[in-house]
PDB file of N, CA and C in Angstrom:
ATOM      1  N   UNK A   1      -7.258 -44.262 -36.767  1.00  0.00           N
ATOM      2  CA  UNK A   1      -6.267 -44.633 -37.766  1.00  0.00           C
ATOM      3  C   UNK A   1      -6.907 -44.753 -39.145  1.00  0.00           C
ATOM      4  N   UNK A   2      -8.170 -45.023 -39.411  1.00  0.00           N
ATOM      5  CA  UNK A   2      -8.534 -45.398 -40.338  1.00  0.00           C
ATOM      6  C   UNK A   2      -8.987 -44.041 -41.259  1.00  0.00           C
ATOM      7  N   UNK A   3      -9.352 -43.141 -40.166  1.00  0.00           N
ATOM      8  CA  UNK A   3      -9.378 -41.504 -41.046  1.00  0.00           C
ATOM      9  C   UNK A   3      -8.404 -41.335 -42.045  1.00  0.00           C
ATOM     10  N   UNK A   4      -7.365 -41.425 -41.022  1.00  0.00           N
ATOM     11  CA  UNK A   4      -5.673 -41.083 -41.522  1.00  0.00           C
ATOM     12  C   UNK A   4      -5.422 -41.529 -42.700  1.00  0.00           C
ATOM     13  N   UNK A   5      -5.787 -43.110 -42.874  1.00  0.00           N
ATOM     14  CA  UNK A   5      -5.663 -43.439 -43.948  1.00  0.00           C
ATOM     15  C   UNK A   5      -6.581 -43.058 -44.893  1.00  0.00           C
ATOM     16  N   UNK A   6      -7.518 -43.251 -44.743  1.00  0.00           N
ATOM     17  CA  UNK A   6      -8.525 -42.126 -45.716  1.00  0.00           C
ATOM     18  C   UNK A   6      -8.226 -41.406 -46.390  1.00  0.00           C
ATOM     19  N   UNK A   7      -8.158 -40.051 -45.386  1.00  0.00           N
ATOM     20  CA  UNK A   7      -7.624 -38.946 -45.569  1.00  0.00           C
ATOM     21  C   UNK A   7      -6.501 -38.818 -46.432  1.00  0.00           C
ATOM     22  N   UNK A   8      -5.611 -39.752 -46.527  1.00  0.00           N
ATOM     23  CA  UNK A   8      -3.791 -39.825 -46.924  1.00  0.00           C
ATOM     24  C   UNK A   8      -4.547 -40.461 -48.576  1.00  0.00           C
ATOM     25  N   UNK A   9      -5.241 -41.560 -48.923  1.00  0.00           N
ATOM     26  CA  UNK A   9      -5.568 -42.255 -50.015  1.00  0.00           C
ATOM     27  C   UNK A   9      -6.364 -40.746 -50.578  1.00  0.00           C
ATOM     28  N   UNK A  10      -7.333 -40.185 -49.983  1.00  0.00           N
ATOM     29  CA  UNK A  10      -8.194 -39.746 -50.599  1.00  0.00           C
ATOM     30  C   UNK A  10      -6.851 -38.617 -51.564  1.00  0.00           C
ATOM     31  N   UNK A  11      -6.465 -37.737 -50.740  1.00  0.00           N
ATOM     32  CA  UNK A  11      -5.256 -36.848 -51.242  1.00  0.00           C
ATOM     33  C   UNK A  11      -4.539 -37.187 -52.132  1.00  0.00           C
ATOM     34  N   UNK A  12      -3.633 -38.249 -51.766  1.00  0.00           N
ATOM     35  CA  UNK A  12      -2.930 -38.380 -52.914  1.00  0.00           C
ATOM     36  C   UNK A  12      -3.937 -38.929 -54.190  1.00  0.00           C
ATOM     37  N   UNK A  13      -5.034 -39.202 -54.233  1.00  0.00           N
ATOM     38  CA  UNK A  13      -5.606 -39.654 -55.523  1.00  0.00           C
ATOM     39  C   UNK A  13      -6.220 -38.341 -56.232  1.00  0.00           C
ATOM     40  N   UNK A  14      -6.592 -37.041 -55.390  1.00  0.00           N
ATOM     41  CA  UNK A  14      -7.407 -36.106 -56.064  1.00  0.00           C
ATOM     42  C   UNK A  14      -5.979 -35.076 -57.049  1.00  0.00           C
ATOM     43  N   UNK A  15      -4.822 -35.766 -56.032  1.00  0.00           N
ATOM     44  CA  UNK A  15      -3.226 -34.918 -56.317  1.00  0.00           C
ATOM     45  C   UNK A  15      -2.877 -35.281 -57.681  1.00  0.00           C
ATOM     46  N   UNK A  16      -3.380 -36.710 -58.246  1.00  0.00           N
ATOM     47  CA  UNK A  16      -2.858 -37.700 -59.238  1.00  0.00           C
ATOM     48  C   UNK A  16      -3.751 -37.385 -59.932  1.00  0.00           C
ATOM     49  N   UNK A  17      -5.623 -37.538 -59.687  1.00  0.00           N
ATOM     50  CA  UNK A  17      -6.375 -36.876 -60.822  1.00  0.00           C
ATOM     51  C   UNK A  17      -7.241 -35.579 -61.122  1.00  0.00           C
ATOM     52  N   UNK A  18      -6.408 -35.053 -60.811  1.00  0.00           N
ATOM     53  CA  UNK A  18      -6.590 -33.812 -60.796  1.00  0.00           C
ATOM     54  C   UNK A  18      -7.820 -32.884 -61.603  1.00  0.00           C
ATOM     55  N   UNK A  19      -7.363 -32.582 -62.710  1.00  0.00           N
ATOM     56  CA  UNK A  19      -8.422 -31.790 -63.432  1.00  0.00           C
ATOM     57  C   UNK A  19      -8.533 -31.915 -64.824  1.00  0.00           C
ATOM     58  N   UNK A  20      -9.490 -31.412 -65.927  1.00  0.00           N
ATOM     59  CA  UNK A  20      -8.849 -31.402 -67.078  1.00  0.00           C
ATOM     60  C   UNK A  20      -9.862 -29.897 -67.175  1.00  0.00           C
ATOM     61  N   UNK A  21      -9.250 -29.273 -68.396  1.00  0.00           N
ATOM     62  CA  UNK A  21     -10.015 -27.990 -68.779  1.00  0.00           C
ATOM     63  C   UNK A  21      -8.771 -26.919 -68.416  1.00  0.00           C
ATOM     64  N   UNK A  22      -9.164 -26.133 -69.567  1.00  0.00           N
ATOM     65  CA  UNK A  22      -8.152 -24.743 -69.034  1.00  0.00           C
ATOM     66  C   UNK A  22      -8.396 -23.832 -68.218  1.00  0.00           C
ATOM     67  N   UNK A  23      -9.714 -23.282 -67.791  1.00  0.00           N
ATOM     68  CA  UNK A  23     -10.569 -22.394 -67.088  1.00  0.00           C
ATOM     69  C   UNK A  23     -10.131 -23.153 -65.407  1.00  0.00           C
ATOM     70  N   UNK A  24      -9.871 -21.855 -64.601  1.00  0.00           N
ATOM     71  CA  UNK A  24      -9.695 -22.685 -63.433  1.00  0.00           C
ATOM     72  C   UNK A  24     -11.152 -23.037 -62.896  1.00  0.00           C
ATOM     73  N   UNK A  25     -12.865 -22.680 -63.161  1.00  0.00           N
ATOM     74  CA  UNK A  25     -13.991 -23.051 -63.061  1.00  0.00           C
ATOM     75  C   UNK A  25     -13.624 -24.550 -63.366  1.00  0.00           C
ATOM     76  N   UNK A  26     -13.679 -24.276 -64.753  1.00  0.00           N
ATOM     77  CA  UNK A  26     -13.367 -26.296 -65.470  1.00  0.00           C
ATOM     78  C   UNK A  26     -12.956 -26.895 -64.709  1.00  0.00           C
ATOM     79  N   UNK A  27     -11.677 -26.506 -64.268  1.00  0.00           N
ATOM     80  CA  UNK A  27     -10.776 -27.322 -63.693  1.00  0.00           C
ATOM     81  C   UNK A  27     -11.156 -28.089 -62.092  1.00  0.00           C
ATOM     82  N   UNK A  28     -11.490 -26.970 -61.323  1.00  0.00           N
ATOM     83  CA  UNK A  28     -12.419 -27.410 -60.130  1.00  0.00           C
ATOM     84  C   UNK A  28     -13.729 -28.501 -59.858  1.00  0.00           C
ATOM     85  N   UNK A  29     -14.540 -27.879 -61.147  1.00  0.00           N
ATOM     86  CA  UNK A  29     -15.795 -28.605 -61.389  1.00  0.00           C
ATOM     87  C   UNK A  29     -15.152 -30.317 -62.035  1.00  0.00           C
ATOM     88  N   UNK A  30     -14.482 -30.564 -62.713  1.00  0.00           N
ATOM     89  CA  UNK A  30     -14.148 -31.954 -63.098  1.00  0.00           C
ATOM     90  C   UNK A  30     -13.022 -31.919 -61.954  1.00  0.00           C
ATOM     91  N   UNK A  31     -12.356 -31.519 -61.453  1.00  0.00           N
ATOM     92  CA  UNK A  31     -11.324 -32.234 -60.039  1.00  0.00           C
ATOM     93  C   UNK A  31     -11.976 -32.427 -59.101  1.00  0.00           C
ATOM     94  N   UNK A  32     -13.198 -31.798 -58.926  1.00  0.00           N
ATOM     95  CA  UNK A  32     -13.959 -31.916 -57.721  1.00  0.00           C
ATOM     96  C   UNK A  32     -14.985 -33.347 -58.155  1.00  0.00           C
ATOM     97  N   UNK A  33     -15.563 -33.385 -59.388  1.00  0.00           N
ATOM     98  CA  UNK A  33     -15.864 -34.723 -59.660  1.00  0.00           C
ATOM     99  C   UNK A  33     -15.598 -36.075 -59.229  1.00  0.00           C
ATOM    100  N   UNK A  34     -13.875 -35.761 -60.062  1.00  0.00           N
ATOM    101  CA  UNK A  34     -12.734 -37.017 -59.994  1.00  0.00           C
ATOM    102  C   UNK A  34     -12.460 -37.247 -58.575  1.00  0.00           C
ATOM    103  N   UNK A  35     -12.424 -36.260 -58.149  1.00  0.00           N
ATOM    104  CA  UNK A  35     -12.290 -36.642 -56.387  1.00  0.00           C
ATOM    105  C   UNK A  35     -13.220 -37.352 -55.653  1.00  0.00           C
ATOM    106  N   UNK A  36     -14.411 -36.791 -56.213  1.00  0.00           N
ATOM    107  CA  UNK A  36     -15.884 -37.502 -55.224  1.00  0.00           C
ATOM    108  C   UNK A  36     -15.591 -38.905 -55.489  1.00  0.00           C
ATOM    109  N   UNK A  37     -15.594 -39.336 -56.670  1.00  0.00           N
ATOM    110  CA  UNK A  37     -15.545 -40.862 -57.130  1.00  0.00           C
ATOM    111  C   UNK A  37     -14.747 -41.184 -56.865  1.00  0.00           C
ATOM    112  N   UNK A  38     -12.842 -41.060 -56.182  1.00  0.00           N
ATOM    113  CA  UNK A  38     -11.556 -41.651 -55.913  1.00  0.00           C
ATOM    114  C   UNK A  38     -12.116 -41.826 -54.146  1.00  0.00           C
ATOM    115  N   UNK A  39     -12.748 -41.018 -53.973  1.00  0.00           N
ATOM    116  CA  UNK A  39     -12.715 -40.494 -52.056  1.00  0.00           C
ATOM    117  C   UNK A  39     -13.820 -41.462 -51.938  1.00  0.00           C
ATOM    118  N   UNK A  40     -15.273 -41.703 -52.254  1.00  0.00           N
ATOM    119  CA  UNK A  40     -16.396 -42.558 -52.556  1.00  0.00           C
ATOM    120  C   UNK A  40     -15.546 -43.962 -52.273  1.00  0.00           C
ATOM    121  N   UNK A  41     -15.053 -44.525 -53.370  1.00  0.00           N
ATOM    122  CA  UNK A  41     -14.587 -46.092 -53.597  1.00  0.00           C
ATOM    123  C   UNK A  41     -13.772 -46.076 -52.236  1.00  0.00           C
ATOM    124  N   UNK A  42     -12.559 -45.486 -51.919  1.00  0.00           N
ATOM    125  CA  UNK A  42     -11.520 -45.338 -50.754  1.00  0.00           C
ATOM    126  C   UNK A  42     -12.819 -45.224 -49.767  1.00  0.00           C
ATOM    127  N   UNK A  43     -13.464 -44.604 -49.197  1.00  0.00           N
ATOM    128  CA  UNK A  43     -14.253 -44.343 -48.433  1.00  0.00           C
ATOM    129  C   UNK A  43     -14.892 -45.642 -47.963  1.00  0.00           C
ATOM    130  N   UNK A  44     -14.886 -46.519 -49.204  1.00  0.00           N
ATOM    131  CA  UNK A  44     -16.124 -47.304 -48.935  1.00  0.00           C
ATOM    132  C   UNK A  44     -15.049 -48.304 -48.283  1.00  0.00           C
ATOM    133  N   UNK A  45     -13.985 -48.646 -48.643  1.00  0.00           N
ATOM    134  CA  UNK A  45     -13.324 -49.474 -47.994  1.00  0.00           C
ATOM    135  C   UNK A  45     -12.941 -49.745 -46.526  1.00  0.00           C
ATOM    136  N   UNK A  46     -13.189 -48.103 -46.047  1.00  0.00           N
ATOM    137  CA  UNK A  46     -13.344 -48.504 -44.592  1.00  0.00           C
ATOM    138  C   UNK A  46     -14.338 -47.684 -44.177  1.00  0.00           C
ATOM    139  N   UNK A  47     -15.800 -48.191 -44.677  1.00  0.00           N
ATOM    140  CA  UNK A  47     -16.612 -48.086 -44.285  1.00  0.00           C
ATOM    141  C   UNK A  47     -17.455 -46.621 -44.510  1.00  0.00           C
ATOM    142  N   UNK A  48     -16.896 -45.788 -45.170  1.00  0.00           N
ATOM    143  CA  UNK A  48     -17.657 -44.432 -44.861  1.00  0.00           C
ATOM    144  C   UNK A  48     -17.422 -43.630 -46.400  1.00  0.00           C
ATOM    145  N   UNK A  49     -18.088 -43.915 -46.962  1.00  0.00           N
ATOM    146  CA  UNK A  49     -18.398 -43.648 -48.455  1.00  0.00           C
ATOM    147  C   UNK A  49     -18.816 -42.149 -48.771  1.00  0.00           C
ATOM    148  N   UNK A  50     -19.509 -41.576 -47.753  1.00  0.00           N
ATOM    149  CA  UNK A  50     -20.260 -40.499 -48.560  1.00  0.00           C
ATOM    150  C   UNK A  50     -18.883 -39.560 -47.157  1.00  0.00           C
ATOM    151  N   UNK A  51     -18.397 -39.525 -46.478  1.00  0.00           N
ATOM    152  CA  UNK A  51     -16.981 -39.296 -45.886  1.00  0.00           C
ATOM    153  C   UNK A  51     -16.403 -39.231 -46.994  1.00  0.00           C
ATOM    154  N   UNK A  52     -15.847 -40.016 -47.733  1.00  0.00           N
ATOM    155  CA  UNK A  52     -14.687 -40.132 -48.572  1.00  0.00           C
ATOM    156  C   UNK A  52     -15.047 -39.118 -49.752  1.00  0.00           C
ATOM    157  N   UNK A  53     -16.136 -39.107 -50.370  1.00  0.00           N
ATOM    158  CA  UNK A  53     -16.906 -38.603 -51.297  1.00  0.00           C
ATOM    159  C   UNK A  53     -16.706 -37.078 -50.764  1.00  0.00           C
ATOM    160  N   UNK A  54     -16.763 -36.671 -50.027  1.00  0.00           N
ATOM    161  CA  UNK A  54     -17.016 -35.241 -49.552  1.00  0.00           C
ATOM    162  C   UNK A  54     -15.520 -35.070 -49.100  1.00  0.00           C
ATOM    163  N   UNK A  55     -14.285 -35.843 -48.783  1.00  0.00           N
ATOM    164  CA  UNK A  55     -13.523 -35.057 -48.280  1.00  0.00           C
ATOM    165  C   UNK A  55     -12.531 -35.222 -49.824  1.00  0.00           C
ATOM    166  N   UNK A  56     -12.363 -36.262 -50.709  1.00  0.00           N
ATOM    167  CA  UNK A  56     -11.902 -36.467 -52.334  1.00  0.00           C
ATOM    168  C   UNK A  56     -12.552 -35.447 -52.881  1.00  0.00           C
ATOM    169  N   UNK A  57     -14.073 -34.908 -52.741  1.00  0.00           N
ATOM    170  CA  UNK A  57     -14.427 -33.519 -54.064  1.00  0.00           C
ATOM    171  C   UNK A  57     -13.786 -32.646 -53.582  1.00  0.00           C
ATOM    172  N   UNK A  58     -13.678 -32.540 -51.822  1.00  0.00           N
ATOM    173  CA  UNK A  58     -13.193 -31.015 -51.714  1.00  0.00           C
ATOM    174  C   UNK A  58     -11.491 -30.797 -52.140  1.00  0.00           C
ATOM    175  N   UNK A  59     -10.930 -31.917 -51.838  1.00  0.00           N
ATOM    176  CA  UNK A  59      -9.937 -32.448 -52.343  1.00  0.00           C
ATOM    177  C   UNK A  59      -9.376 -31.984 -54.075  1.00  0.00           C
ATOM    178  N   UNK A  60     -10.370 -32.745 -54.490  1.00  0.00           N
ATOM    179  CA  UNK A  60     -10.009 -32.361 -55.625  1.00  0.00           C
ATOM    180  C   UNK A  60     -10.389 -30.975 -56.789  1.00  0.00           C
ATOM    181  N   UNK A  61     -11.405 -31.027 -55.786  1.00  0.00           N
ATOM    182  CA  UNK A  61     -11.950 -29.101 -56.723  1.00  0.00           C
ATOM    183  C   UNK A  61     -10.876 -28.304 -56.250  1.00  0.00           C
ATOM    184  N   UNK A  62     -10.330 -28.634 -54.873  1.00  0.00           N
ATOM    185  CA  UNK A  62      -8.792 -27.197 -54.898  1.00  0.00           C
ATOM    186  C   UNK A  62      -7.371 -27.679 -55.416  1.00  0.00           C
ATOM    187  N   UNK A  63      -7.378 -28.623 -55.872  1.00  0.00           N
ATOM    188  CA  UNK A  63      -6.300 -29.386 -56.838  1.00  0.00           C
ATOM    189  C   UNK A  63      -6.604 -28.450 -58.310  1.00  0.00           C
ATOM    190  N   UNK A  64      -7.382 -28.917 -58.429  1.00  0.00           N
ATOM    191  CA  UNK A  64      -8.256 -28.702 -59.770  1.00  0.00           C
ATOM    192  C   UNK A  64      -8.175 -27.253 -60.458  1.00  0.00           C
ATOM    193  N   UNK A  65      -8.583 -25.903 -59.347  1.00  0.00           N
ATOM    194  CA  UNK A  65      -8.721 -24.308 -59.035  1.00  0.00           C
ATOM    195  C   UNK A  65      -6.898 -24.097 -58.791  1.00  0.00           C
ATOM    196  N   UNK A  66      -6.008 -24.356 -57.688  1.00  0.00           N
ATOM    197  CA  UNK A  66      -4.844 -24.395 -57.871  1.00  0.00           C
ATOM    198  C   UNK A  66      -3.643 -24.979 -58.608  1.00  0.00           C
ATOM    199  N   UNK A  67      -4.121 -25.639 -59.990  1.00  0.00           N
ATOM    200  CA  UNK A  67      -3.241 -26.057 -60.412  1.00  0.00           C
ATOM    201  C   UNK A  67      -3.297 -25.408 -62.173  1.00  0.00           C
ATOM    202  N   UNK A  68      -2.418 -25.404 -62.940  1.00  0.00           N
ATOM    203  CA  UNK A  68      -2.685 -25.065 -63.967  1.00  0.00           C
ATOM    204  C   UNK A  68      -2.851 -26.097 -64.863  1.00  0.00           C
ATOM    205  N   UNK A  69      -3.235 -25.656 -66.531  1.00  0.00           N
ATOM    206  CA  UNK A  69      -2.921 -27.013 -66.954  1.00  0.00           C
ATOM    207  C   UNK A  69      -1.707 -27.416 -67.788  1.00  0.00           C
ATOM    208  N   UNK A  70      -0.620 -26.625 -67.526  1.00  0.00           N
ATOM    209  CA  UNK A  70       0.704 -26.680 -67.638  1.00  0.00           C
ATOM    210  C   UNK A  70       1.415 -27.850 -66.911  1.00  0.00           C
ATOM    211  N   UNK A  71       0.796 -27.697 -65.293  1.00  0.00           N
ATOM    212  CA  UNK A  71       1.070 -28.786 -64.379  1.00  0.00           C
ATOM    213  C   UNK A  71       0.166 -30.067 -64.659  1.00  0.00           C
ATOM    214  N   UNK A  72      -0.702 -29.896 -64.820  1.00  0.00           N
ATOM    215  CA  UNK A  72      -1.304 -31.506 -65.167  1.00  0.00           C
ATOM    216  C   UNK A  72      -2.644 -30.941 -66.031  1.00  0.00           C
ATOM    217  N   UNK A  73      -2.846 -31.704 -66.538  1.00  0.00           N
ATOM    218  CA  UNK A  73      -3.469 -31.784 -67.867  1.00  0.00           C
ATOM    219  C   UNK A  73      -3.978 -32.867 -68.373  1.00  0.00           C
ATOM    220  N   UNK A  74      -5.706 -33.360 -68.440  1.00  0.00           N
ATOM    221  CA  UNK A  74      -6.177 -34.732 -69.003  1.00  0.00           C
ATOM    222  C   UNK A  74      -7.009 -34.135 -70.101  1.00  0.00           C
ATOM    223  N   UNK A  75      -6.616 -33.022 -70.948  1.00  0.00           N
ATOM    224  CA  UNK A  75      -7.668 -32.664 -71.661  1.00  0.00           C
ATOM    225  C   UNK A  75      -9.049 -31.839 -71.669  1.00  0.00           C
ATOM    226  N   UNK A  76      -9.637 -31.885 -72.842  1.00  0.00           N
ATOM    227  CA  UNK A  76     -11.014 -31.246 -72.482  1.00  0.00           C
ATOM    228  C   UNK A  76     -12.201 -31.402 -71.793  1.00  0.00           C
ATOM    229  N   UNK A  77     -12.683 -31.111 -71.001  1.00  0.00           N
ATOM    230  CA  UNK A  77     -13.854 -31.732 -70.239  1.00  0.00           C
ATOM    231  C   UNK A  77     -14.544 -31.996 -71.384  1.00  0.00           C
ATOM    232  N   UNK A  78     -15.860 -33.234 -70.893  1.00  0.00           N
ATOM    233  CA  UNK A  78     -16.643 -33.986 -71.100  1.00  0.00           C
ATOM    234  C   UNK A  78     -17.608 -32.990 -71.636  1.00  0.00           C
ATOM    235  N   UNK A  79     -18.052 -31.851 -70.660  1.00  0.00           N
ATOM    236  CA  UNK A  79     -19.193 -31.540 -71.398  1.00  0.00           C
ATOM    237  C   UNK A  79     -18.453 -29.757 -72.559  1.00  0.00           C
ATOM    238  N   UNK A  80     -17.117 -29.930 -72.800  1.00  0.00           N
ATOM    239  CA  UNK A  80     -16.770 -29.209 -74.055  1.00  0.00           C
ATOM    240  C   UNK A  80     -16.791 -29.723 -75.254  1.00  0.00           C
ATOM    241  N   UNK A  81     -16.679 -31.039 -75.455  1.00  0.00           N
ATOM    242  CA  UNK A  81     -16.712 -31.841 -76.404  1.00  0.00           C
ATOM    243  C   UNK A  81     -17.227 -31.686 -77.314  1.00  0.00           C
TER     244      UNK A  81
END
């Protein structure tokens, strides 16, 4: 049960922070970020951190690659600045 929930937190958080950058590269490389660190913290809560971390990046790098930034959009990555 506790996967499930994992699994369900990690998703909907990589769904919510998705990506920023216009390039679908960009977009992967910072969603896949934002994910490690949403899936990491969730992870750690029941116990399995570097789990959460690995299933939130993968999570969020194909959020990130499949989405445009029409659909969601936080701006320019960090290292375009």
């Amino acid at each position: 049960m506790k996967h499930i929930i994992l699994a369900t937190v990690i998703t909907l958080s990589a769904l919510s922070l998705a990506a920023c950058g216009d390039t679908p590269g960009d977009r992967a490389i910072s969603g896949g970020g934002i994910g490690a660190g949403v899936g990491a913290v969730g992870g750690l809560m029941v116990g399995a951190p570097l789990e959460g971390a690995a299933l939130g990046g993968a999570a969020g790098a194909a959020t990130g690659a499949l989405t445009s930034p029409s659909q969601i959009n936080l701006g320019k990555p960090s290292w375009q600045n």
